[in-house]
N, C-alpha and C. Protein backbone atom coordinates (compact mmCIF):
# COMPACT_ATOMS: atom_id res chain seq x y z
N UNK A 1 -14.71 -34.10 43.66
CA UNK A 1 -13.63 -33.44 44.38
C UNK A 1 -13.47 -34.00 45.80
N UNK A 2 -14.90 -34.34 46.27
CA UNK A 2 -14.73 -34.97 48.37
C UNK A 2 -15.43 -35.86 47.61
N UNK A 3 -15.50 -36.87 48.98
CA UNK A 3 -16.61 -37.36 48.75
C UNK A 3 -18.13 -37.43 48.39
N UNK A 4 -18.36 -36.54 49.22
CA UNK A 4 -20.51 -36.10 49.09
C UNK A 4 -20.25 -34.96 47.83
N UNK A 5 -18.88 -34.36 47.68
CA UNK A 5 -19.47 -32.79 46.92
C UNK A 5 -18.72 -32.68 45.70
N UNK A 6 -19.17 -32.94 44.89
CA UNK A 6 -18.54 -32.64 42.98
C UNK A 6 -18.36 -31.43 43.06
N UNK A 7 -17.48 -31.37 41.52
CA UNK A 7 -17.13 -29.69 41.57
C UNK A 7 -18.57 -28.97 40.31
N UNK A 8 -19.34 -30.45 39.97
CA UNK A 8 -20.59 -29.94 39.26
C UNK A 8 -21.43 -29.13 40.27
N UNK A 9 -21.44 -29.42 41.36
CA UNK A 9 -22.40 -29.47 42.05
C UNK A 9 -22.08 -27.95 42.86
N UNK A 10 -20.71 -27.43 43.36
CA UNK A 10 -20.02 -26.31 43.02
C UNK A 10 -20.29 -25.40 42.50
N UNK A 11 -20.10 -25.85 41.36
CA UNK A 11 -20.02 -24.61 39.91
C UNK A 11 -21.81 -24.33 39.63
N UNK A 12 -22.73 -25.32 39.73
CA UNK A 12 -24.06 -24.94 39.43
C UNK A 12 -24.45 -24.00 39.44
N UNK A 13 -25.26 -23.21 38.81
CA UNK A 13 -26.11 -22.23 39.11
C UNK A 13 -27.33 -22.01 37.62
N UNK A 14 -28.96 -21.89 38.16
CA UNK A 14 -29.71 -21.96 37.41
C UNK A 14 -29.67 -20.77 36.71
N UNK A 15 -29.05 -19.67 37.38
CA UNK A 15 -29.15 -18.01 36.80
C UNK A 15 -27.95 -18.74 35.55
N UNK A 16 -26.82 -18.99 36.21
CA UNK A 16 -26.06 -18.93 34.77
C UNK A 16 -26.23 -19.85 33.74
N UNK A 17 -27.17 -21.00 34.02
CA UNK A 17 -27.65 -21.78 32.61
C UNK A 17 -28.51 -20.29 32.09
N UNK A 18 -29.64 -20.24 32.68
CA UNK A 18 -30.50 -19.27 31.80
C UNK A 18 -29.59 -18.16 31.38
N UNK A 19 -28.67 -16.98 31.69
CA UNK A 19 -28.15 -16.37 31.30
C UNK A 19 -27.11 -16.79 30.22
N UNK A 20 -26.98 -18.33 30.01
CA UNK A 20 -25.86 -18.10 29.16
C UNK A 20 -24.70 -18.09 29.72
N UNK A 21 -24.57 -18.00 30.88
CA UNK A 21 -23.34 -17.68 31.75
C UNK A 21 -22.23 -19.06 32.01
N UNK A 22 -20.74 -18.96 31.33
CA UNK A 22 -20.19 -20.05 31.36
C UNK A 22 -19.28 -19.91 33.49
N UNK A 23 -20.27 -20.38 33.83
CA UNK A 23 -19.48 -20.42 35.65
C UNK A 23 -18.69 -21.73 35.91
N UNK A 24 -18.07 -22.05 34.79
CA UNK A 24 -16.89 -22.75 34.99
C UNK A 24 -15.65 -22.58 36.04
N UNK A 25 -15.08 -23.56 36.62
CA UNK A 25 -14.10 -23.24 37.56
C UNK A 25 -12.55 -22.76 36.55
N UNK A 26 -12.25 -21.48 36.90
CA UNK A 26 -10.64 -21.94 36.41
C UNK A 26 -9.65 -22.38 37.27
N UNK A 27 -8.76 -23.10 36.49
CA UNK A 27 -7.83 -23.97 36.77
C UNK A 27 -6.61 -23.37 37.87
N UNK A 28 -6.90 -22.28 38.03
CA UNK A 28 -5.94 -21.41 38.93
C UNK A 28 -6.68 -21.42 40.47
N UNK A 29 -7.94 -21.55 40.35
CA UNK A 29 -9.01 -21.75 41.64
C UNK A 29 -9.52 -22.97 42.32
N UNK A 30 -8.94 -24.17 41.62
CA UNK A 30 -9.05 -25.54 41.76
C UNK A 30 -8.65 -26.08 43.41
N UNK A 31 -7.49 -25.54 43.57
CA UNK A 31 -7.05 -25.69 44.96
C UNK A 31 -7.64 -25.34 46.06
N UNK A 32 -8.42 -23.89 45.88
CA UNK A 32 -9.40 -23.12 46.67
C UNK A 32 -10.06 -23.76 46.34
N UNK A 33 -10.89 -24.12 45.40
CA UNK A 33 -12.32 -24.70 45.55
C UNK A 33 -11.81 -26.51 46.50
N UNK A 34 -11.36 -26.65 45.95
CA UNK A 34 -10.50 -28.54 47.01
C UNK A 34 -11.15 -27.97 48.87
N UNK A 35 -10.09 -26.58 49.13
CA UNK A 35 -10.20 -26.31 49.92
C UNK A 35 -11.48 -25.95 50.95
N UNK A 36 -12.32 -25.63 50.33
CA UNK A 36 -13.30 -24.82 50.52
C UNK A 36 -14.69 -26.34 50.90
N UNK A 37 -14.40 -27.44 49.49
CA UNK A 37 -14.99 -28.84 49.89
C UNK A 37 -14.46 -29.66 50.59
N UNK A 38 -13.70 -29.82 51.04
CA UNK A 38 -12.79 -30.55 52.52
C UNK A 38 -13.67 -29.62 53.81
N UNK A 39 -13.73 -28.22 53.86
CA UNK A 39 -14.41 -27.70 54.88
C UNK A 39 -15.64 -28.04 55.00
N UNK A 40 -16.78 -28.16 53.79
CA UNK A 40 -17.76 -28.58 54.05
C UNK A 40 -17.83 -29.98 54.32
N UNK A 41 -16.63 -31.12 53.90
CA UNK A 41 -17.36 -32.45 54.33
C UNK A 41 -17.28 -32.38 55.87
N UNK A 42 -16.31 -31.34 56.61
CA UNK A 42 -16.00 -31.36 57.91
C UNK A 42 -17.56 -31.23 58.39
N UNK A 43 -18.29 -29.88 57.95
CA UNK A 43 -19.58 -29.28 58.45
C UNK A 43 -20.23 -30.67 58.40
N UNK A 44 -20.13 -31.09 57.40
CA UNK A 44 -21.56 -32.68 57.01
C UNK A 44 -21.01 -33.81 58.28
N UNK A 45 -19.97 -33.98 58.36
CA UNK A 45 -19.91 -34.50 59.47
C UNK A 45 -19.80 -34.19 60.86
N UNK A 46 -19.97 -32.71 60.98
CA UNK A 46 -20.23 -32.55 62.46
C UNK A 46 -21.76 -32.27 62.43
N UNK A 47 -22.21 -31.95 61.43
CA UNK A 47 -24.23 -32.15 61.57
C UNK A 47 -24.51 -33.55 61.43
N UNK A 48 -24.03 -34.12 60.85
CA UNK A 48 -24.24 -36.11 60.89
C UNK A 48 -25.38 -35.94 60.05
N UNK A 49 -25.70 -35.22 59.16
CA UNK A 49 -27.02 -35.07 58.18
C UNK A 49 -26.20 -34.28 56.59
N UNK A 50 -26.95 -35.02 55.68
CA UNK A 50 -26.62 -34.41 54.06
C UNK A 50 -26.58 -33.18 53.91
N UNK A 51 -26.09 -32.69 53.41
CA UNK A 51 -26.04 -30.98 53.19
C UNK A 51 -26.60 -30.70 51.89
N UNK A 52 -26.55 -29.89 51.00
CA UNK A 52 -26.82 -29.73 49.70
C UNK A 52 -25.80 -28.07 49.44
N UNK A 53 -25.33 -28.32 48.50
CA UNK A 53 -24.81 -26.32 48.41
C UNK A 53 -25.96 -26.04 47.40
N UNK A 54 -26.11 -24.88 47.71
CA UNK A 54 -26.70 -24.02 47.14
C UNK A 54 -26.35 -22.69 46.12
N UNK A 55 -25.38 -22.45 46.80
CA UNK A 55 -24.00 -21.45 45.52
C UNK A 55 -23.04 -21.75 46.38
N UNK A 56 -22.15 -22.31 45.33
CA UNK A 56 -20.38 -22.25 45.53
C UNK A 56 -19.65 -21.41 44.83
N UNK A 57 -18.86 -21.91 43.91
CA UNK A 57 -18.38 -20.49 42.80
C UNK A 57 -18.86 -20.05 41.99
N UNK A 58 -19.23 -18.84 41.88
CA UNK A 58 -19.47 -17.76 40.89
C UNK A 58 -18.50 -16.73 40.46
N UNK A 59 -18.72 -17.11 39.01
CA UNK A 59 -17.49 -16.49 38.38
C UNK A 59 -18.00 -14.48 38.06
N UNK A 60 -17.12 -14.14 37.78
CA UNK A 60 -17.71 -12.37 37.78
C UNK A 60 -18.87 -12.29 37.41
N UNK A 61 -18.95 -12.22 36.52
CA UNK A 61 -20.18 -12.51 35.31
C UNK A 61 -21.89 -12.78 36.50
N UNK A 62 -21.49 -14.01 36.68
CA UNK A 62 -22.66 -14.54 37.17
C UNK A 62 -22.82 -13.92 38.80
N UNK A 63 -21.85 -13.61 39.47
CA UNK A 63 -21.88 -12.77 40.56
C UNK A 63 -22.53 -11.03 40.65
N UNK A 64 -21.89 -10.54 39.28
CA UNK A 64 -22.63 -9.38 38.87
C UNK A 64 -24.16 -9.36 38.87
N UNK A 65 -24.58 -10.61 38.11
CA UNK A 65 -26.37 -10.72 37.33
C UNK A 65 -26.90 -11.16 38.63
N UNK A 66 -26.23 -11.62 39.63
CA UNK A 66 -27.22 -12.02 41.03
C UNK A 66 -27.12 -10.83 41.88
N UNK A 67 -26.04 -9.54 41.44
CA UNK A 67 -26.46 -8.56 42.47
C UNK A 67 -25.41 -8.72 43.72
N UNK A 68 -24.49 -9.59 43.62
CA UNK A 68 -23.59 -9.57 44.61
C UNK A 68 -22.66 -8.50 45.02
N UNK A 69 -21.84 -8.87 46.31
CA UNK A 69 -21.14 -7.82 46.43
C UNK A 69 -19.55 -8.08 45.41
N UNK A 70 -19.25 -7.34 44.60
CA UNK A 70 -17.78 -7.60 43.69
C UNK A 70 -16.90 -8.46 44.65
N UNK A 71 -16.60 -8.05 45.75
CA UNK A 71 -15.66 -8.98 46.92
C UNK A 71 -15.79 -9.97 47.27
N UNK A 72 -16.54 -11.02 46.75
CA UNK A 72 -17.76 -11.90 47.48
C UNK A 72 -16.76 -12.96 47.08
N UNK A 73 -16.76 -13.37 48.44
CA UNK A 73 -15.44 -14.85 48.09
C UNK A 73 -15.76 -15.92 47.43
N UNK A 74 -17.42 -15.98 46.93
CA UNK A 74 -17.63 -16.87 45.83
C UNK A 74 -16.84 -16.67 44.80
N UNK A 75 -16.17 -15.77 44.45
CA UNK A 75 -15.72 -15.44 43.07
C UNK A 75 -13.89 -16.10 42.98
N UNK A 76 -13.63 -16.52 44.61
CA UNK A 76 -12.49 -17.18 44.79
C UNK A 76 -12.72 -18.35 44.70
N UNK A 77 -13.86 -19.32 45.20
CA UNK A 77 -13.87 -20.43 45.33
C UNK A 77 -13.94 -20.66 46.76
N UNK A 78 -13.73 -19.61 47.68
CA UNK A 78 -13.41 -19.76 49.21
C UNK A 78 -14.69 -19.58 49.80
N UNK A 79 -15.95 -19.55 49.39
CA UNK A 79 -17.71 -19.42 49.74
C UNK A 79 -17.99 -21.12 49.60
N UNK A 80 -19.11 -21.34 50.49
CA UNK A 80 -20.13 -21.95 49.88
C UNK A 80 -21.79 -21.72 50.49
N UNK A 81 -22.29 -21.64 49.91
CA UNK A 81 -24.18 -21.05 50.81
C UNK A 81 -24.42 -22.86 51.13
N UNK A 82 -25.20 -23.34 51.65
CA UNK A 82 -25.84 -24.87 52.00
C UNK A 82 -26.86 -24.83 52.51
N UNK A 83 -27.54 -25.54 52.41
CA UNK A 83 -28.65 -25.97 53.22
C UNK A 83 -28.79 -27.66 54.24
N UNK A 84 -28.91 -27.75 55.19
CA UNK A 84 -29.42 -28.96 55.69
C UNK A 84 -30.36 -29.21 56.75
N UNK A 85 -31.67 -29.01 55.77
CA UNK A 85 -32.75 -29.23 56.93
C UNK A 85 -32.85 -29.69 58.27
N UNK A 86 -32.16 -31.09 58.00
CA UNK A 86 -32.35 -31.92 59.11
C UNK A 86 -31.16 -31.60 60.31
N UNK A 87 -30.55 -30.55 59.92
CA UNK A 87 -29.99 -30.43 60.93
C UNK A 87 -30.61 -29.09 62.10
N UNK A 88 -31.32 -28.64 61.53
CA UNK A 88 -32.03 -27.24 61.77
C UNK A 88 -32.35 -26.24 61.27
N UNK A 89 -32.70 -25.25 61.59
CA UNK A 89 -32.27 -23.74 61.01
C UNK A 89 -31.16 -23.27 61.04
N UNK A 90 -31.20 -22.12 59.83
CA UNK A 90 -29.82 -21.87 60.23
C UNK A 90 -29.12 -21.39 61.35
N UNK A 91 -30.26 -20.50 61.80
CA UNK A 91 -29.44 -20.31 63.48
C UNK A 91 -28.89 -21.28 63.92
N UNK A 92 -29.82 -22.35 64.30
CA UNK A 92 -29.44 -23.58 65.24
C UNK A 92 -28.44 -24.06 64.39
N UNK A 93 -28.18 -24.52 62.84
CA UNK A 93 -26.79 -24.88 62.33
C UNK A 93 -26.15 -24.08 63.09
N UNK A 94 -25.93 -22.78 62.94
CA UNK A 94 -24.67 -21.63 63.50
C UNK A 94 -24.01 -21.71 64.47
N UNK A 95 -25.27 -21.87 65.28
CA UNK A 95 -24.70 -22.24 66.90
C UNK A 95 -24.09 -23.51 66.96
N UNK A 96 -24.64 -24.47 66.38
CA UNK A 96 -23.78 -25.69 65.88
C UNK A 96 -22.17 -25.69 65.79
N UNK A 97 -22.05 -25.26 64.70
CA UNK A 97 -21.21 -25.13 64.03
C UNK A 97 -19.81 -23.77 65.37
N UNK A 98 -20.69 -23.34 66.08
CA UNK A 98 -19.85 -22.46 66.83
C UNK A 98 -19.72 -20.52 66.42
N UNK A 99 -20.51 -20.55 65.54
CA UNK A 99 -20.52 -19.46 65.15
C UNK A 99 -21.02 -18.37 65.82
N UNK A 100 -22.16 -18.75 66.36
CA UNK A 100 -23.12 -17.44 67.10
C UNK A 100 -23.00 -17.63 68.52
């Protein structure tokens, strides 16, 4: 979908292999999810370090079995969780990034 970020890589989740859970993107959420990976290549290039996501979309199903909140903009495609060590903690990402 970007460069660094597939929409495999997106849609993953180990709960919904083991559950059985099909967390496929639908085709109505494609644009949001586009959207949502254009924002993160922004983040990867203002940390100048790899990112990894960690949950992107989760479809009902698989949002339910993790205990989420029903509203949880993963379920739009408009979430993503990440990690990038090398850029810090997450605080220090945050403040990075302008958040805190």
């Amino acid at each position: 979908m970007t460069p660094h970020f597939s929409l495999e890589e997106f849609t993953a989740s180990d709960t919904a292999s083991r559950l059985g859970i099909d967390n496929s993107l639908p085709d109505e959420l494609r644009n949001n999810a586009m959207k949502t990976l254009q924002m993160m290549e922004r983040i990867r290039s203002h940390l100048g370090v790899p990112i990894t996501i960690t949950s992107g979309y989760r479809c009902e199903a698989l949002n339910k079995a993790i205990g989420a909140k029903p509203s949880s903009d993963h379920t739009l495609a408009f979430a993503c969780d990440f990690k990038a060590p090398r850029a810090g903690t997450p605080a220090e990402i945050a403040k990075s990034l302008g958040l805190v």
